[in-house]
C-alpha atoms as a PDB file:
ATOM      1  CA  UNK A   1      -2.145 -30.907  14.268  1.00  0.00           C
ATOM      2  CA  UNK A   2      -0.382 -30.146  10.927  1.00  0.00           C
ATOM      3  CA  UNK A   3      -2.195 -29.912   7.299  1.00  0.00           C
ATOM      4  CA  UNK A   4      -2.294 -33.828   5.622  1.00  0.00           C
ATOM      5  CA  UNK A   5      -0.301 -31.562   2.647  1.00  0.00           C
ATOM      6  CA  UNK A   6       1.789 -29.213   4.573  1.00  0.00           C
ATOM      7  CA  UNK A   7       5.202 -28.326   3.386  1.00  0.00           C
ATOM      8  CA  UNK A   8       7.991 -27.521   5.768  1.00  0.00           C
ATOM      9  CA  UNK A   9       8.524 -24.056   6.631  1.00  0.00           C
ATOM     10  CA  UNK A  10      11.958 -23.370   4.786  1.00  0.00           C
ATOM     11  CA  UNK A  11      14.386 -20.589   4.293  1.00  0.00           C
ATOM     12  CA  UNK A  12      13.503 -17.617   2.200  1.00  0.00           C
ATOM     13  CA  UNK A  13      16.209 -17.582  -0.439  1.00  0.00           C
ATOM     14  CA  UNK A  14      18.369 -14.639   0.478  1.00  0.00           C
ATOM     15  CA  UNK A  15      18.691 -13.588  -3.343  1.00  0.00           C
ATOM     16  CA  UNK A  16      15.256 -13.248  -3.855  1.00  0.00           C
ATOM     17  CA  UNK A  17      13.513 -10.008  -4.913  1.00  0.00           C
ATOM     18  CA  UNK A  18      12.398  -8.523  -2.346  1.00  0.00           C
ATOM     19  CA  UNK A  19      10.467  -5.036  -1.136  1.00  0.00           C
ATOM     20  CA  UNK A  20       8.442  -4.515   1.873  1.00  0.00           C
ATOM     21  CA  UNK A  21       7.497  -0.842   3.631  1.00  0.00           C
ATOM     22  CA  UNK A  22       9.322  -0.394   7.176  1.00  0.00           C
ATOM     23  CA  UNK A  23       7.218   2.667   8.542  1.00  0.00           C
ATOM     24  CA  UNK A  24       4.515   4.710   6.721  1.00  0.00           C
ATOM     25  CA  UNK A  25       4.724   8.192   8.550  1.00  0.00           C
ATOM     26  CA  UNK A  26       3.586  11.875   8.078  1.00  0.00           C
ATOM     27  CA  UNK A  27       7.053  13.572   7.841  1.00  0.00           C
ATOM     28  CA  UNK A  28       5.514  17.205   7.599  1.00  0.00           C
ATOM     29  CA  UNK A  29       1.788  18.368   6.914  1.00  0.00           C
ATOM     30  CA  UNK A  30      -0.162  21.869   7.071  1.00  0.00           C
ATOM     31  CA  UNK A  31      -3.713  22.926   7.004  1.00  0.00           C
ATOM     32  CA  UNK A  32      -5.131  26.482   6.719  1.00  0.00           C
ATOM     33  CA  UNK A  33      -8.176  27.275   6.521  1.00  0.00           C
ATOM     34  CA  UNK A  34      -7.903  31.666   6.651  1.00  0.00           C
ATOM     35  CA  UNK A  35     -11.681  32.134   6.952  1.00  0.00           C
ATOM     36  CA  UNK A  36     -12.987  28.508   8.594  1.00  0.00           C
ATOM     37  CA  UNK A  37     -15.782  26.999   7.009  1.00  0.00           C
ATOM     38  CA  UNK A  38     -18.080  30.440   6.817  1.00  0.00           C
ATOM     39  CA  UNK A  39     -17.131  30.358   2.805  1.00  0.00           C
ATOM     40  CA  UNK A  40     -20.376  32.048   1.327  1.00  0.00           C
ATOM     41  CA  UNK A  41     -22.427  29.593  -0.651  1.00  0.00           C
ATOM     42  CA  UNK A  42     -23.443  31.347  -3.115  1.00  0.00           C
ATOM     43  CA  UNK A  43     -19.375  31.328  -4.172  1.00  0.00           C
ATOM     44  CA  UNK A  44     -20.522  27.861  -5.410  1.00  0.00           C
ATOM     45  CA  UNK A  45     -17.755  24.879  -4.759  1.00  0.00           C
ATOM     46  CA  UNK A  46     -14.626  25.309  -4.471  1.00  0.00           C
ATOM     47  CA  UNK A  47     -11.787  25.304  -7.327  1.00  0.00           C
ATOM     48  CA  UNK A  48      -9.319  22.566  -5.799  1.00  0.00           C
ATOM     49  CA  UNK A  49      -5.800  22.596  -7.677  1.00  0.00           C
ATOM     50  CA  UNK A  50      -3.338  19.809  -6.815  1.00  0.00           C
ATOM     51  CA  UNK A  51       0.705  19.142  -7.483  1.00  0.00           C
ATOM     52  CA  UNK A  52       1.831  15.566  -6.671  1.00  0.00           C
ATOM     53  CA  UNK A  53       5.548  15.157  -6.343  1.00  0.00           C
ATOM     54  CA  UNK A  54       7.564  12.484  -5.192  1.00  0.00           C
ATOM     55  CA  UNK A  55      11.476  11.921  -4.047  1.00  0.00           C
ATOM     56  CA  UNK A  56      13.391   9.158  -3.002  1.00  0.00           C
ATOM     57  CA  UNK A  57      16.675   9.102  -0.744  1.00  0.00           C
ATOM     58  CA  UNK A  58      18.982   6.313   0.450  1.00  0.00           C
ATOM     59  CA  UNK A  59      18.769   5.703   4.143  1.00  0.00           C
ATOM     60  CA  UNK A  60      21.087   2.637   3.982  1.00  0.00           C
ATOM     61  CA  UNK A  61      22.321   0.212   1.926  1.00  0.00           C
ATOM     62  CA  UNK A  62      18.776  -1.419   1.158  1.00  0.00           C
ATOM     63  CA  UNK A  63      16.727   0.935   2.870  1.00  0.00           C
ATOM     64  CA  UNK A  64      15.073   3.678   1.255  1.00  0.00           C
ATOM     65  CA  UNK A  65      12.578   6.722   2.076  1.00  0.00           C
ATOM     66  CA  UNK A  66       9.941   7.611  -0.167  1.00  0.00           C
ATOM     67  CA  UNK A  67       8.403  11.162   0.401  1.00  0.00           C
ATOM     68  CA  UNK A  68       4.995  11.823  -1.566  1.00  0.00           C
ATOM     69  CA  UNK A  69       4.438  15.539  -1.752  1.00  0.00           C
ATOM     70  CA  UNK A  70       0.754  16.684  -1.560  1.00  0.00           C
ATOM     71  CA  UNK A  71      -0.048  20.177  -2.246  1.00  0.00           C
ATOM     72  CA  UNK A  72      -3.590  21.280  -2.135  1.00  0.00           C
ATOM     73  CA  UNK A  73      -5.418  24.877  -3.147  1.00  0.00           C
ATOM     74  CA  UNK A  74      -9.081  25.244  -2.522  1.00  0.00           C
ATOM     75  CA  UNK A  75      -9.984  28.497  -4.083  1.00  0.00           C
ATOM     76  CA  UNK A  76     -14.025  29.732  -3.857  1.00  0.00           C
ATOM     77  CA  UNK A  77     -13.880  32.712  -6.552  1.00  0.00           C
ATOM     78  CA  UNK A  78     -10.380  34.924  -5.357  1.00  0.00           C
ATOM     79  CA  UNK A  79     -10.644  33.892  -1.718  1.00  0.00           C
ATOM     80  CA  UNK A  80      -9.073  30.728  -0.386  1.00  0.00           C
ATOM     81  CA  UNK A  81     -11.022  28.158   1.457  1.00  0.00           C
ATOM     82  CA  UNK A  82      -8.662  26.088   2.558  1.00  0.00           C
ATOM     83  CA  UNK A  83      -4.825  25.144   2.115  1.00  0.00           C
ATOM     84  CA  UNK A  84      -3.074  21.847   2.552  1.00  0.00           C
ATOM     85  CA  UNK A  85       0.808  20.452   2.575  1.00  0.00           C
ATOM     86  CA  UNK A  86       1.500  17.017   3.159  1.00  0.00           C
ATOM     87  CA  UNK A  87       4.722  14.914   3.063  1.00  0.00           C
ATOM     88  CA  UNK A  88       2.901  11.145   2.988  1.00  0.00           C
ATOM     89  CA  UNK A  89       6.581   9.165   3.395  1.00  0.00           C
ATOM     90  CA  UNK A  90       7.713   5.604   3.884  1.00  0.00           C
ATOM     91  CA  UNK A  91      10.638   3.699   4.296  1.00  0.00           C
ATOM     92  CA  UNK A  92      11.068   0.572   2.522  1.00  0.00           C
ATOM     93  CA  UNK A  93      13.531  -2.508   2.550  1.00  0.00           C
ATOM     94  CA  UNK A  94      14.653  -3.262  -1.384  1.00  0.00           C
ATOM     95  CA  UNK A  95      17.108  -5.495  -2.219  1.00  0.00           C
ATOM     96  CA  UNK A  96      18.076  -8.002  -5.165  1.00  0.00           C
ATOM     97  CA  UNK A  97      16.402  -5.719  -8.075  1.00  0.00           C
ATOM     98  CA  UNK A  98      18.384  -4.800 -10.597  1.00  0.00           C
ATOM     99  CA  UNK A  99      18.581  -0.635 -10.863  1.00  0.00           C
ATOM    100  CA  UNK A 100      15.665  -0.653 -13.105  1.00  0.00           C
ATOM    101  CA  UNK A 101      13.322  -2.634 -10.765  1.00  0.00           C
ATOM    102  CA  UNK A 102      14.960  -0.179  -7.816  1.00  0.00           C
ATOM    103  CA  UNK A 103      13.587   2.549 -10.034  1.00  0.00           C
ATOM    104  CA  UNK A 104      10.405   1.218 -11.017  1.00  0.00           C
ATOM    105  CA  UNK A 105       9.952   0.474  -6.957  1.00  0.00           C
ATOM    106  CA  UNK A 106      10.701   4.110  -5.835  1.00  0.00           C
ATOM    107  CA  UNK A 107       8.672   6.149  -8.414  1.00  0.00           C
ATOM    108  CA  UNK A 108       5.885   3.636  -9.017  1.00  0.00           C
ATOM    109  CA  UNK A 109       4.946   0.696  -6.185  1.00  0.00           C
ATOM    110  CA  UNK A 110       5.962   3.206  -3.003  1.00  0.00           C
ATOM    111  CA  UNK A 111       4.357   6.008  -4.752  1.00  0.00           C
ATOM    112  CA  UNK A 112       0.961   3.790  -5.367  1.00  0.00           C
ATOM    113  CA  UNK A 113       0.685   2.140  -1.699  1.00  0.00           C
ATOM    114  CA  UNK A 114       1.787   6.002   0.020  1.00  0.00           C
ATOM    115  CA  UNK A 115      -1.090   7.582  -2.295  1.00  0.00           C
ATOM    116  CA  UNK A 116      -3.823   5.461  -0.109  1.00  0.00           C
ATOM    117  CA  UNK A 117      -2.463   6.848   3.034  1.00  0.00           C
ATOM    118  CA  UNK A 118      -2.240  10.320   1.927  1.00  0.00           C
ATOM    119  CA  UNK A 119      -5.900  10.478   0.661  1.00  0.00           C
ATOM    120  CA  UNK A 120      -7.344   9.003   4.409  1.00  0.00           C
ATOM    121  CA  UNK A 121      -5.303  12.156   6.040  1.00  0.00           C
ATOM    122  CA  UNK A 122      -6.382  14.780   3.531  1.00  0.00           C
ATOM    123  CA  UNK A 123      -9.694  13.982   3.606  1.00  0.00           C
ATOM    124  CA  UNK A 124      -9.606  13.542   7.483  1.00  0.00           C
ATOM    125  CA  UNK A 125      -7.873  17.336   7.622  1.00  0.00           C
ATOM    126  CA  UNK A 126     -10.410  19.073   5.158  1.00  0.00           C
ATOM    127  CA  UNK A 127     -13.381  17.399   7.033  1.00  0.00           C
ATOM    128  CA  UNK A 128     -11.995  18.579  10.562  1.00  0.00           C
ATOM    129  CA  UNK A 129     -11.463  21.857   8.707  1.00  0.00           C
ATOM    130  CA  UNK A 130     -15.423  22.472   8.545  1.00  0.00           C
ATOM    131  CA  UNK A 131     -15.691  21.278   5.023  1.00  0.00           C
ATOM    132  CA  UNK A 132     -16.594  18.306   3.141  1.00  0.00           C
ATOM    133  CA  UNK A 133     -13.878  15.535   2.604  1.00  0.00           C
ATOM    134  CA  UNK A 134     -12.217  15.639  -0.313  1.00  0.00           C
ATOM    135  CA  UNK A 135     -10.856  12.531  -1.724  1.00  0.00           C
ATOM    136  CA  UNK A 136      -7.394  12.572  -3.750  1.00  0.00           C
ATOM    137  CA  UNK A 137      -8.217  11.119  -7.151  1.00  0.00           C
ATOM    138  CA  UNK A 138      -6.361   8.310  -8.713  1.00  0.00           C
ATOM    139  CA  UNK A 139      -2.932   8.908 -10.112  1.00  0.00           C
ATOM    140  CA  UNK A 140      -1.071   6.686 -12.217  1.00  0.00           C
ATOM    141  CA  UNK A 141       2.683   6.858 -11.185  1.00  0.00           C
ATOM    142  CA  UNK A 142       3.045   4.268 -14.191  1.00  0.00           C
ATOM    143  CA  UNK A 143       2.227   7.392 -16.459  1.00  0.00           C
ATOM    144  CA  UNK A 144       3.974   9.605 -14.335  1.00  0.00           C
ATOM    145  CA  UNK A 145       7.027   8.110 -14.349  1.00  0.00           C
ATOM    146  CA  UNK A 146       7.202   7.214 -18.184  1.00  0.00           C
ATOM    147  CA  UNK A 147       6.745  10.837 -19.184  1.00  0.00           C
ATOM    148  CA  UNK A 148       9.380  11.917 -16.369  1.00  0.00           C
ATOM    149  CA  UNK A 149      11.604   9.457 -18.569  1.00  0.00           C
ATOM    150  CA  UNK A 150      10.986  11.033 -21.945  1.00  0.00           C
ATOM    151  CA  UNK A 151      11.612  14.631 -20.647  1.00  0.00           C
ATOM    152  CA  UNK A 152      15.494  13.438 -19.626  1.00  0.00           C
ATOM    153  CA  UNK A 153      17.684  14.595 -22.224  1.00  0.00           C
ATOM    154  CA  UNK A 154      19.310  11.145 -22.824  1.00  0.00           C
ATOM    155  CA  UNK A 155      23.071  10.799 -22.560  1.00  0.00           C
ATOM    156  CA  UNK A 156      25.293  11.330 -25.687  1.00  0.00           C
ATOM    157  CA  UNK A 157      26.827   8.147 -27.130  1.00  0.00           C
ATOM    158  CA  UNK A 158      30.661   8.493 -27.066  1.00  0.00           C
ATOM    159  CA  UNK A 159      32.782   5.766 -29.143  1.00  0.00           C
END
C-alpha cells in the first residue's frame, strides 16, 4: 500500500552536491600509561595538554581521506599519567563542489563528524587505562580553519 501523497522514487540528479563518509576507521592509535593508574592522589588531577591536527589526501578522483590527529599528555606534577596518539580517519565521496566547498568539506564537515568518533575511543582508552574518561572538548574547525587562512601569506598579484 503506497502513501495517498507519495511521489515517485526518481533519479538523484548526478550534478548535485554531494558528500557522504565511506569508512570511519582508526588508522593508527597509542596508549601509555608508564606507571598504570597507581598516580598518587595527593598529585591532585592531572594537567591534560592536547594538539588537534588534521590532513586531507586524494584517494581518487572524488574520494578523499580525512586523518584527524589526536595527541594527548596527561601530566600529574613532572610524572606522566598517561599518553595517547590517535589517527581518527575517514574516507569520504565529494563531488560537484566547487574547490571552495571541497575545502570547506575537508577541514570543516569531515573534521566535525571524525571529532565524535575520536572522543568515544579516547575516552574508552583512558578509562581501560585505570583512569577516569576523559572527554575531548568541543572544537570549532570553523575557527580553525579561518585562522589557518589568515596565516597563508597570500599570493602576489602579477599584471
Amino acid at each position: 500500500m503506497t502513501e495517498p501523497n507519495a511521489q515517485p522514487q526518481t533519479n538523484p540528479d548526478p550534478n548535485a552536491p554531494f558528500v557522504n563518509p565511506q569508512a570511519v576507521y582508526i588508522k593508527d592509535c597509542s596508549f601509555e600509561a608508564p606507571s598504570g593508574p597507581f598516580m598518587s592522589p595527593a598529585d591532585g588531577s592531572p594537567t591534560v595538554n592536547l594538539n588537534l591536527a588534521t590532513r586531507a589526501t586524494a584517494l581518487a578522483q572524488d574520494l578523499h581521506e580525512i586523518v584527524l590527529q589526536v595527541n594527548l599528555e596527561a601530566k600529574l606534577g613532572d610524572k606522566t599519567a598517561w599518553l595517547l596518539e590517535l589517527q581518527q580517519a575517514g574516507a569520504f565521496t565529494i563531488r560537484n563542489l566547487s574547490a571552495a566547498e571541497v575545502g570547506n568539506v575537508l577541514a570543516i564537515a569531515a573534521p566535525n563528524y571524525l571529532l565524535s568518533f575520536a572522543r568515544a575511543t579516547v575516552a574508552d582508552l583512558v578509562t581501560k587505562g585505570g583512569f577516569p574518561p576523559f572527554l575531548l572538548p568541543l572544537v570549532t574547525f570553523e575557527g580553525l580553519h579561518a585562522r589557518a587562512a589568515q596565516q597563508q601569506p597570500s599570493s602576489p598579484v602579477v599584471n
